[in-house]
C-alpha atoms as a PDB file:
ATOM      1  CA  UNK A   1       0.000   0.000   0.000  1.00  0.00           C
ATOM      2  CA  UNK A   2       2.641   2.348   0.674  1.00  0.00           C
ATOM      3  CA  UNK A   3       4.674   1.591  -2.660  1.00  0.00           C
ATOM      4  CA  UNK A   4       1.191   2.280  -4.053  1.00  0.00           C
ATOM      5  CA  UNK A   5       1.174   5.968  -2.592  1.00  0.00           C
ATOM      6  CA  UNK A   6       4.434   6.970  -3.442  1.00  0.00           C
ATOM      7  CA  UNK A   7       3.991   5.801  -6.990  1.00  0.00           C
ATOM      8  CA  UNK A   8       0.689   7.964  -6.860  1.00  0.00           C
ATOM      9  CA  UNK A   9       2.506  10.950  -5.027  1.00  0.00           C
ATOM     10  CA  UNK A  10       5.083  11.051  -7.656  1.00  0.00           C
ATOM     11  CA  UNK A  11       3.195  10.825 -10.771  1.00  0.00           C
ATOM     12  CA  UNK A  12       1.108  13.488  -9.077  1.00  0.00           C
ATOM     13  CA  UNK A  13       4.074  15.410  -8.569  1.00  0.00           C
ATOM     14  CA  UNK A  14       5.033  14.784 -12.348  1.00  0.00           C
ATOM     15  CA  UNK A  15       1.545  16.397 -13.359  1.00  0.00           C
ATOM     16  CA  UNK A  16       1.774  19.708 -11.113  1.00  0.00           C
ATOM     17  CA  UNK A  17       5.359  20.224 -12.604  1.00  0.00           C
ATOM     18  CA  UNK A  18       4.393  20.019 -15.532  1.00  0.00           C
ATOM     19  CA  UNK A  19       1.443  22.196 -14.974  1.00  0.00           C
ATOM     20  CA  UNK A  20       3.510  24.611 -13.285  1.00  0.00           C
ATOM     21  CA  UNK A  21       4.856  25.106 -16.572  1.00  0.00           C
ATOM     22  CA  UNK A  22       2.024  26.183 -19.262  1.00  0.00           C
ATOM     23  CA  UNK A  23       1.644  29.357 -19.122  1.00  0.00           C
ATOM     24  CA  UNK A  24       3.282  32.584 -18.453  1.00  0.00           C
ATOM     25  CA  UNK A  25      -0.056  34.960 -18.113  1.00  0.00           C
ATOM     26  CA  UNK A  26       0.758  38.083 -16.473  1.00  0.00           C
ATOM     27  CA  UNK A  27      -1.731  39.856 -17.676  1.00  0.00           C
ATOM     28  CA  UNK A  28      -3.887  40.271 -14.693  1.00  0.00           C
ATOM     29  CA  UNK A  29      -1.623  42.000 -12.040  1.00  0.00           C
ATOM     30  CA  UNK A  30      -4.036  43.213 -10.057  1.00  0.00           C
ATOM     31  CA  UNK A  31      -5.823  40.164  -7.968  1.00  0.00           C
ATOM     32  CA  UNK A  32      -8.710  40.637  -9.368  1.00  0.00           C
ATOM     33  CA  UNK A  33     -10.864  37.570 -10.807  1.00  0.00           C
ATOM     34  CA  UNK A  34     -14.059  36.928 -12.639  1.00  0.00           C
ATOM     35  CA  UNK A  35     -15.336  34.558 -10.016  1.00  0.00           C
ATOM     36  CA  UNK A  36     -17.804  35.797  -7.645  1.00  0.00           C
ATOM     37  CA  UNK A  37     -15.930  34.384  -4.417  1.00  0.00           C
ATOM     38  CA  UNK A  38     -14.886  37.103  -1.744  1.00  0.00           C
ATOM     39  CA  UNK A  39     -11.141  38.962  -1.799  1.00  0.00           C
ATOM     40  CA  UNK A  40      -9.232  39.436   1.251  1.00  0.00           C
ATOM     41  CA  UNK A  41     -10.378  42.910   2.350  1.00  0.00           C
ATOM     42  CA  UNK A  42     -10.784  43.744  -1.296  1.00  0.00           C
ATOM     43  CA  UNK A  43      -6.963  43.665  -0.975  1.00  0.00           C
ATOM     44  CA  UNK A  44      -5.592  43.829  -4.821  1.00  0.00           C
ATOM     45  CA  UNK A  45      -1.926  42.026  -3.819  1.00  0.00           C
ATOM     46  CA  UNK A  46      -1.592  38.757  -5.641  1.00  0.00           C
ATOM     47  CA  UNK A  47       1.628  38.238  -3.644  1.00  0.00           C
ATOM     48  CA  UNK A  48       0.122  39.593  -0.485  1.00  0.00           C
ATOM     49  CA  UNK A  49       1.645  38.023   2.768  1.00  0.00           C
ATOM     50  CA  UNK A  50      -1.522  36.624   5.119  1.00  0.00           C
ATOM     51  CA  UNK A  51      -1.094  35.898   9.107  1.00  0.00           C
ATOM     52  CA  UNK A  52      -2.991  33.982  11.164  1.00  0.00           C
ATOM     53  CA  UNK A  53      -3.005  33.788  14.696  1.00  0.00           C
ATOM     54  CA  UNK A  54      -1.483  30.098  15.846  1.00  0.00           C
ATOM     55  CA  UNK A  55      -4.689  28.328  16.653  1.00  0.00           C
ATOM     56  CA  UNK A  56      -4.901  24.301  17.734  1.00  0.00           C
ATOM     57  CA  UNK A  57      -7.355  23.648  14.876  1.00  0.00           C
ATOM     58  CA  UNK A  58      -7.793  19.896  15.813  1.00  0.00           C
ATOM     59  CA  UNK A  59      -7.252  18.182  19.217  1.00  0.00           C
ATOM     60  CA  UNK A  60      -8.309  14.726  20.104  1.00  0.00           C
ATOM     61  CA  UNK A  61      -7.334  11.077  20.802  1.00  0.00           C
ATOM     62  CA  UNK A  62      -3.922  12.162  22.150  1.00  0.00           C
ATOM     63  CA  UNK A  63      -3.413  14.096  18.967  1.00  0.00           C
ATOM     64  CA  UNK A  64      -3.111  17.340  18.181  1.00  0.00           C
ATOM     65  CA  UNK A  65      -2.857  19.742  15.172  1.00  0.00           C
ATOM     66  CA  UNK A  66      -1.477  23.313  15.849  1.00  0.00           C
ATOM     67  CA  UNK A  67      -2.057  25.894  12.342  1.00  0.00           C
ATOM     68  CA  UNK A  68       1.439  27.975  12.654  1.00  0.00           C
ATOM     69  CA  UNK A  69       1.243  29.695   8.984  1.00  0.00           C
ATOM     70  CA  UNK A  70       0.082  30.420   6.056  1.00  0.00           C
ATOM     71  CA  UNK A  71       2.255  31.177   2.894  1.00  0.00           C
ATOM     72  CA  UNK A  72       0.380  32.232  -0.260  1.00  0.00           C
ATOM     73  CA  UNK A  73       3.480  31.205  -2.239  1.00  0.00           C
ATOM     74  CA  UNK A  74       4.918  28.347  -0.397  1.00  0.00           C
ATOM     75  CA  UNK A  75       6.570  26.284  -2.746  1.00  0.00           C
ATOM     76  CA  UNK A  76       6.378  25.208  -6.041  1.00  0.00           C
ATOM     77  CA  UNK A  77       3.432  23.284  -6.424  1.00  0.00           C
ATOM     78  CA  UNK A  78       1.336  25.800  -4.280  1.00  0.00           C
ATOM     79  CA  UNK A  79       0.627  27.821  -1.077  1.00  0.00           C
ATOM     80  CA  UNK A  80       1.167  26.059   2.259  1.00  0.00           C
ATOM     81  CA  UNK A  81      -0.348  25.832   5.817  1.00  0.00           C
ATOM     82  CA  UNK A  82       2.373  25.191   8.083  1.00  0.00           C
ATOM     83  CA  UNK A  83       1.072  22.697  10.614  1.00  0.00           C
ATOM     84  CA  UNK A  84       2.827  21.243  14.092  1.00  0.00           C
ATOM     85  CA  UNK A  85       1.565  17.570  14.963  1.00  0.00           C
ATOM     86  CA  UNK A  86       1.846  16.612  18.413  1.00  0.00           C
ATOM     87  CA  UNK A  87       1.347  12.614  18.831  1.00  0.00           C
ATOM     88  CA  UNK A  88       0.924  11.838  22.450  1.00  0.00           C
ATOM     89  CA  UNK A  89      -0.752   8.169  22.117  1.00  0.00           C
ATOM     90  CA  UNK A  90       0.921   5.082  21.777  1.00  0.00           C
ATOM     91  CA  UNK A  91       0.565   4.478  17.929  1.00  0.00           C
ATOM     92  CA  UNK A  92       2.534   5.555  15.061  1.00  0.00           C
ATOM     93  CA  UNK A  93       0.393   7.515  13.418  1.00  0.00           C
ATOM     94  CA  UNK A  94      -0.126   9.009   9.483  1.00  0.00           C
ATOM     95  CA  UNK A  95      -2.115  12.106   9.094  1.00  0.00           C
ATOM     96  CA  UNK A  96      -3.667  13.061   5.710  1.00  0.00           C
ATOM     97  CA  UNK A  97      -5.736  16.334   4.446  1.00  0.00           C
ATOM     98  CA  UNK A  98      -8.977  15.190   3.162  1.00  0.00           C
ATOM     99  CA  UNK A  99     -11.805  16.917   1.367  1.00  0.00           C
ATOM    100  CA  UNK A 100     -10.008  20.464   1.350  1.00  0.00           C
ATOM    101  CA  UNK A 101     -11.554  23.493   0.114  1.00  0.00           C
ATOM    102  CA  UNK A 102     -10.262  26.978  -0.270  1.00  0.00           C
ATOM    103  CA  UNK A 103     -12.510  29.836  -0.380  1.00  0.00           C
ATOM    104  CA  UNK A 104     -15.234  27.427  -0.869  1.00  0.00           C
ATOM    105  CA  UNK A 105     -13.758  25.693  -3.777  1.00  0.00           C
ATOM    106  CA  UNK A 106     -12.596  22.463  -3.474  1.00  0.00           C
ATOM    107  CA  UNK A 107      -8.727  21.940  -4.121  1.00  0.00           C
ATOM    108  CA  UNK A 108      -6.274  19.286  -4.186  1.00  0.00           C
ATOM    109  CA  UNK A 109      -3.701  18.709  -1.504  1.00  0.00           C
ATOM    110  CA  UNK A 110      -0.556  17.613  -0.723  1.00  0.00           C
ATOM    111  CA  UNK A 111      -0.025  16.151   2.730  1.00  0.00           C
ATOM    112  CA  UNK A 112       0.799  13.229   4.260  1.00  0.00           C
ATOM    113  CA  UNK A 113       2.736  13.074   7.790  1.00  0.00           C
ATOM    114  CA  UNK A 114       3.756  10.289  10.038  1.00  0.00           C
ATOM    115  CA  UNK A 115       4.468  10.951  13.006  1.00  0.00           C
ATOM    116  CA  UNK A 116       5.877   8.433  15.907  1.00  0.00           C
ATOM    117  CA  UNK A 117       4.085   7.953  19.339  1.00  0.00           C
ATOM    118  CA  UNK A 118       5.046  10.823  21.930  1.00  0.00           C
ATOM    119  CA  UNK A 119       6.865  12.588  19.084  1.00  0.00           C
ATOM    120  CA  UNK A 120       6.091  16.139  17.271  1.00  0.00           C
ATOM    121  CA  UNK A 121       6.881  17.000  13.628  1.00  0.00           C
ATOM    122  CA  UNK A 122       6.566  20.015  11.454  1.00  0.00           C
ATOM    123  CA  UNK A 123       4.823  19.884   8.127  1.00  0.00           C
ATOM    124  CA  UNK A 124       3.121  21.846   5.396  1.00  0.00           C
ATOM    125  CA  UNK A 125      -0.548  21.685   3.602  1.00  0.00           C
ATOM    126  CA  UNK A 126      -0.043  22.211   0.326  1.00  0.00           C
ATOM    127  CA  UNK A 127      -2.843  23.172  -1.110  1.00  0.00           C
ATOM    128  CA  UNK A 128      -2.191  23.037  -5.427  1.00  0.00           C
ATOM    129  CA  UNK A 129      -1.463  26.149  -7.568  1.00  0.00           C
ATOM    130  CA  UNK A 130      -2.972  24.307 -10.525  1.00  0.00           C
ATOM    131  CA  UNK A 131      -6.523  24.278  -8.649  1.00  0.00           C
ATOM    132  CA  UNK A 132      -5.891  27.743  -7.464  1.00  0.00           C
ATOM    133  CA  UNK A 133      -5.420  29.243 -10.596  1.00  0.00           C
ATOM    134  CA  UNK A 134      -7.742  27.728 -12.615  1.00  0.00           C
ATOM    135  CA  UNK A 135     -10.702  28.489 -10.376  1.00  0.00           C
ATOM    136  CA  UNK A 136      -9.060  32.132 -10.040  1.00  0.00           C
ATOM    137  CA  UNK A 137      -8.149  32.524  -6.488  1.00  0.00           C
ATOM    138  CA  UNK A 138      -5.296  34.981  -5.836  1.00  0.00           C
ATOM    139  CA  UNK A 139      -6.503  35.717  -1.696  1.00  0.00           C
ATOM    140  CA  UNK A 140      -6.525  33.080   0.460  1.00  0.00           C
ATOM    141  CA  UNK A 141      -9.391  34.130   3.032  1.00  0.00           C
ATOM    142  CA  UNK A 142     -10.626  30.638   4.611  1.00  0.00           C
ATOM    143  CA  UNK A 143      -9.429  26.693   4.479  1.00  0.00           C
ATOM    144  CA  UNK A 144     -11.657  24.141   4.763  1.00  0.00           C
ATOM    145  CA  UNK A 145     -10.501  20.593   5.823  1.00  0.00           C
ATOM    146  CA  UNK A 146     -10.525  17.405   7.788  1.00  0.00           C
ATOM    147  CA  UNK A 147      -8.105  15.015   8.713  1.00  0.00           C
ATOM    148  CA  UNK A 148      -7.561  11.246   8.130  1.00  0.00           C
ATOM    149  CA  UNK A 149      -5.623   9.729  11.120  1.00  0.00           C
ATOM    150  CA  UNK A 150      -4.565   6.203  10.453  1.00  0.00           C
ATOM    151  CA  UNK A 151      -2.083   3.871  11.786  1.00  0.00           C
ATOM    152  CA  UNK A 152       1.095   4.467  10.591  1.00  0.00           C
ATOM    153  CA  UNK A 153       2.048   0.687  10.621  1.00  0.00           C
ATOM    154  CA  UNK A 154      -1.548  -1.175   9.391  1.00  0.00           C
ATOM    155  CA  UNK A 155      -3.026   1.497   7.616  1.00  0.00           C
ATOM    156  CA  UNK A 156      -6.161   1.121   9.773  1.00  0.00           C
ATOM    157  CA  UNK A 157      -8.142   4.286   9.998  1.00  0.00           C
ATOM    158  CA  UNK A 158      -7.637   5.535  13.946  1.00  0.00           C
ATOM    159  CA  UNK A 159     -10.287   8.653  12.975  1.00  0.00           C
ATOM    160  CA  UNK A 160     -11.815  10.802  10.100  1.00  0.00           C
ATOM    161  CA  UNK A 161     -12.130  14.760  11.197  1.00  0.00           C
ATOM    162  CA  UNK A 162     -14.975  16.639  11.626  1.00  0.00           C
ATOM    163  CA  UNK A 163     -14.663  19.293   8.849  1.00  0.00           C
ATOM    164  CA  UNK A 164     -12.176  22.114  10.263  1.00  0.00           C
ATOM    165  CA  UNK A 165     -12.369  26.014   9.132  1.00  0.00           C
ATOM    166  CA  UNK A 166      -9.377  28.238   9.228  1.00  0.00           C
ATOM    167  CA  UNK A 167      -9.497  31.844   8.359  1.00  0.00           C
ATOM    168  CA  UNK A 168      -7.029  34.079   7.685  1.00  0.00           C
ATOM    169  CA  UNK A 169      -6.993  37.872   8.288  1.00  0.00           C
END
């Protein structure tokens, strides 16, 4: 199952790169889009730098998920939530973004931490540039997720998420 993942993460990875790559548009400096979702403050930055307060935005079972950051431009295949995972039961664990949506569009994600009992570990959501583009968002004004926990070593599902809103100022 795992061989099966990677193979999956990398020939996603192949697609976004070469996605990243089509076109060089910079037509439309200003932010502003034709779709009829809301801007940050009617901000017009398309490279506009958004805080938001560190906020536990999940916390049960022994684990918990602290949102640290938010970079619009994170890395190449998108912007990125940093995240802290704190695993304080007695599993290995994997966590994976499910059924993500930004500004109420739904979006694909990259994430997929393991993280060893009683042990902590730093990672980013990634949410992708492709689905960001196309559907015209520039202002990143609220994340909508959940989480799949599983175990790390059987791939049994520990818990699915309630949905989880972050917003971003």
């Amino acid at each position: 199952m795992k061989k099966f993942l990677l193979v999956l993460l990398v020939v996603m990875t192949a697609i976004c790169l070469a996605a990243c790559g089509g076109s060089s548009n910079t037509s439309n400096p200003t932010g502003s889009s034709a779709q009829s979702e809301p801007s940050a403050g009617g901000s017009s930055s398309a490279s506009k730098r958004v805080s938001i307060q560190e906020e536990v935005i999940f916390d049960q079972n022994d684990i918990k998920v602290t949102a640290k950051s938010l970079d619009p431009t994170g890395s190449i295949f998108g912007a990125t939530v940093a995240v802290l995972i704190e695993n304080n039961s007695s599993k290995n664990i994997t966590v994976q973004a499910r059924n993500s949506r930004v500004n109420r569009v739904m979006v694909d994600t990259l994430f997929s931490c393991d993280v060893l009992a009683g042990k902590k570990a730093f990672d980013d959501i990634t949410f992708m540039k492709s689905d960001l583009e196309k559907n015209s968002i520039k202002d990143i004004n609220e994340v909508d997720l959940s989480f799949h926990i599983s175990d790390a070593n059987s791939w049994n599902t520990i818990l699915d998420s309630e949905p989880i809103t972050i917003t971003f100022e």
